[in-house]
Protein backbone atom coordinates (compact mmCIF):
# COMPACT_ATOMS: atom_id res chain seq x y z
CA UNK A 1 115.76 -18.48 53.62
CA UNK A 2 115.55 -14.71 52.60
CA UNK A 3 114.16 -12.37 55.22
CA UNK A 4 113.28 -9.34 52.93
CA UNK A 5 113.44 -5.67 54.64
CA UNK A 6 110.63 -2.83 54.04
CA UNK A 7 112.69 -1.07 51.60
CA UNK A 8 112.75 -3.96 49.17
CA UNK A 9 109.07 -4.27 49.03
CA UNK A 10 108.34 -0.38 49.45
CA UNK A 11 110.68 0.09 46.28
CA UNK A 12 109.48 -2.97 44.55
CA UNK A 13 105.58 -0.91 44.67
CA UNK A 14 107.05 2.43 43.99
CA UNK A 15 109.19 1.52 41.18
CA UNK A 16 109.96 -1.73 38.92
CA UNK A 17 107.90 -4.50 40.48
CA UNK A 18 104.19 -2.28 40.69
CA UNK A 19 101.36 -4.18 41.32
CA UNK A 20 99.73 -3.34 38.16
CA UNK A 21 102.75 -3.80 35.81
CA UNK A 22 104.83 -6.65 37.38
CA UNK A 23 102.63 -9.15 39.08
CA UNK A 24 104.50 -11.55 38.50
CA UNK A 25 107.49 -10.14 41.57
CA UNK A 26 104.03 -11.07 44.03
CA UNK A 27 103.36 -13.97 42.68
CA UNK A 28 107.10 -15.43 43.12
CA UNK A 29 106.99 -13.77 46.55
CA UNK A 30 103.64 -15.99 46.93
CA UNK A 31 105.73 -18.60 45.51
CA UNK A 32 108.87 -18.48 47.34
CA UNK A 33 106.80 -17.98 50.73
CA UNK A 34 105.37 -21.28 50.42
CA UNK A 35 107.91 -23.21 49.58
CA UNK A 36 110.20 -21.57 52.55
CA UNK A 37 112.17 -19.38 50.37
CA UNK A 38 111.27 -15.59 51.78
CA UNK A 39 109.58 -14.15 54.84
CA UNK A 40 110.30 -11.09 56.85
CA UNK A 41 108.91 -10.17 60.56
CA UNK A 42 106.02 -8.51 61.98
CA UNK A 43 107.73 -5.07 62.73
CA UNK A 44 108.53 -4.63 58.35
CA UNK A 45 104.63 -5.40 58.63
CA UNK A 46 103.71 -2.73 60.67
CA UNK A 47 105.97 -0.26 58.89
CA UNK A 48 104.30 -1.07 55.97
CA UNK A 49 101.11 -1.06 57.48
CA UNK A 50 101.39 2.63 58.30
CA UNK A 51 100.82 3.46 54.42
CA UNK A 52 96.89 3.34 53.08
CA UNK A 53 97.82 1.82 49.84
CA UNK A 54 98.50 -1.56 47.81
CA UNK A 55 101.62 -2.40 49.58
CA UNK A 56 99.27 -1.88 52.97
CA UNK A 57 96.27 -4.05 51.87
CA UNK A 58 98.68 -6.80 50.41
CA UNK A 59 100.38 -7.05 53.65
CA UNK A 60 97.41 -7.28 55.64
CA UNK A 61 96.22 -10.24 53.24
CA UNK A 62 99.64 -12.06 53.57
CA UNK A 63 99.87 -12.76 57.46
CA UNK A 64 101.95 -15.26 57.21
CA UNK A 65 104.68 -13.96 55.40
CA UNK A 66 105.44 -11.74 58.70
CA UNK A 67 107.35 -13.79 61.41
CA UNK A 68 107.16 -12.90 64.87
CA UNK A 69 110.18 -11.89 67.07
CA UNK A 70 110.71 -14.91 68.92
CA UNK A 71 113.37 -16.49 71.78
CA UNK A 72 116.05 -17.00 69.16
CA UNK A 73 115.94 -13.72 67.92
CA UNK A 74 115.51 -12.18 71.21
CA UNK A 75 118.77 -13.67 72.21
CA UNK A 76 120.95 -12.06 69.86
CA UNK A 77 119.54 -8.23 70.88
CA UNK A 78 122.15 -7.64 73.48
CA UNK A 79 124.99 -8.53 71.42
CA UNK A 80 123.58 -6.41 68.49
CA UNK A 81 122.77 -3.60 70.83
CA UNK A 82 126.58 -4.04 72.19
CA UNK A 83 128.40 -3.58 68.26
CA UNK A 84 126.10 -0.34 67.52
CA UNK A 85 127.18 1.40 70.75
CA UNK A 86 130.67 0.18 70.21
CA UNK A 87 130.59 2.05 67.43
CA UNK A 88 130.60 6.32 66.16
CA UNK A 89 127.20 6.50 65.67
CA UNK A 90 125.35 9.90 66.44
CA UNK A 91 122.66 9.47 69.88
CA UNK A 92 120.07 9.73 67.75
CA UNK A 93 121.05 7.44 65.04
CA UNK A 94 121.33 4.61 67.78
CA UNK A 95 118.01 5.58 69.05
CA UNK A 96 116.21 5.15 66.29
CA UNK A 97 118.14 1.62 65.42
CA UNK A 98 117.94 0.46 69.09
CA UNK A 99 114.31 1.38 69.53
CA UNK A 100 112.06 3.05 66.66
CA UNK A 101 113.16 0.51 63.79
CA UNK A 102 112.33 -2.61 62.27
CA UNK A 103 115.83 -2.73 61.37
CA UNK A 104 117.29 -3.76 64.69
CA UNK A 105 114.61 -6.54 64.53
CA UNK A 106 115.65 -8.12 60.74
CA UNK A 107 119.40 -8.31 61.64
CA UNK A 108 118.63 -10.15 64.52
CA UNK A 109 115.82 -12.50 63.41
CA UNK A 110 118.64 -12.94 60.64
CA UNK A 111 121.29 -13.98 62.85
CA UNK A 112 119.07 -16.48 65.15
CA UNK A 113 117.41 -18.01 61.93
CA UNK A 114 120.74 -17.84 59.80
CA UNK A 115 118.57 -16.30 57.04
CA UNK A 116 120.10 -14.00 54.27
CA UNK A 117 119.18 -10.61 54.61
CA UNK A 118 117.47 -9.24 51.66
CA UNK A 119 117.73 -4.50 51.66
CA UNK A 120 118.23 -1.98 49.24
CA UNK A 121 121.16 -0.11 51.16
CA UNK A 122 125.14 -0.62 50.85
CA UNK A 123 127.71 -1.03 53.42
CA UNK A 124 129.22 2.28 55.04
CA UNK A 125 130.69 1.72 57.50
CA UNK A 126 132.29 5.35 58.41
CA UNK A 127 128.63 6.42 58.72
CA UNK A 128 127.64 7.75 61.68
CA UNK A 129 124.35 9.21 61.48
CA UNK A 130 122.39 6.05 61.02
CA UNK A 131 123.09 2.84 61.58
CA UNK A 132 122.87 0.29 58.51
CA UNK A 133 121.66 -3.14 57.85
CA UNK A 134 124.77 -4.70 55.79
CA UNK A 135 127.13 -2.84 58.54
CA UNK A 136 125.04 -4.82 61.10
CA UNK A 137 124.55 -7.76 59.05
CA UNK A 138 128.70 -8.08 58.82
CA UNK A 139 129.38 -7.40 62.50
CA UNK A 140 126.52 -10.14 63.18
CA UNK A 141 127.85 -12.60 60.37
CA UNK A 142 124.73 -12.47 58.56
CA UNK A 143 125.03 -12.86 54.80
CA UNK A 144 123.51 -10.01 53.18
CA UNK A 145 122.26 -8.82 49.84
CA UNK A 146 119.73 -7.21 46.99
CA UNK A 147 116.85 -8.08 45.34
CA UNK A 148 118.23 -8.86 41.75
CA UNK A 149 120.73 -11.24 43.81
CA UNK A 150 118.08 -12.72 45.40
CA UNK A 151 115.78 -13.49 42.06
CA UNK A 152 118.84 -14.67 40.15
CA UNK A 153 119.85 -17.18 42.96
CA UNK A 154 116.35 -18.40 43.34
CA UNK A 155 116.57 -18.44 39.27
CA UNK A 156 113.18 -16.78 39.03
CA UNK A 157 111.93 -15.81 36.37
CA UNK A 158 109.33 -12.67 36.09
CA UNK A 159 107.93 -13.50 32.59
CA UNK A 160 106.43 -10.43 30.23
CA UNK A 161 102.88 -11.21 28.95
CA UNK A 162 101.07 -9.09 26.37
CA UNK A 163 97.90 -7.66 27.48
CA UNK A 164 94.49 -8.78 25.98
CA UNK A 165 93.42 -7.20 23.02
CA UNK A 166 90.62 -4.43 23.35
């Protein structure tokens, strides 16, 4: 299963999947949350639920497709907390991981559920003023990747129509 992180469905609105001009990425979400394809938890739900906008109102009609943070998921926090103080990151860049973001919360749900993690942002691992997913996602063993990877393994297909005439 894909567990999909804020930035992927933040960018998706902003950019090249917009509500109004690419329906069809919501409906394959739709799709691939029903047949157990895709999900993410309920802290990337209350990130986005700090916006007033489409992105807020469709996440607020799609429950579901947030996952609590269960046992499992809880279990893997101390060794996740453990590699990101390990490491060279800045105070405050392990504050915010460790406490403020939804983040911390996907690569361990990941990890628990063996789901692939599904983000926007590339590996770095000689950064040290914020911690990120794929750096966490390797030193967890979670498989990680982006959207377009995600589609084309899925094989979906986001098909163009023509708009009616006026």
């Amino acid at each position: 299963m894909f567990l999909v992180d804020s930035n992927v469905l933040i960018e998706a609105k902003n950019r090249y999947y917009a509500f109004d001009i690419a329906p069809g990425f919501w409906m394959w979400l739709d799709y691939a949350h029903a047949n157990h394809l895709a999900c993410t938890t309920e802290p990337v739900r209350d990130e986005l639920l700090e916006g007033e906008d489409e992105l807020a109102r469709w996440a607020r009609g799609h429950a579901d497709f947030f996952r609590p943070i269960d046992e499992g998921t809880i279990s893997h926090f101390a060794p996740l907390t453990a590699w990101a103080q390990s490491r060279m990151y800045t105070a405050a860049a392990l504050t915010e991981f460790l406490t403020n973001a939804a983040d911390f919360f996907l690569v361990a749900y990941a990890a628990a559920h063996d789901h692939t993690l599904v983000t926007h942002e590339q590996p770095r691992p000689e950064a040290r003023k914020r911690v990120l997913i794929p750096d966490a996602c390797q030193a967890m063993n979670v498989t990680y990747m982006n959207t377009f990877m995600m589609l084309r393994s899925t094989k979906a297909r986001l098909d163009f129509q023509l708009p009616a005439a006026s």
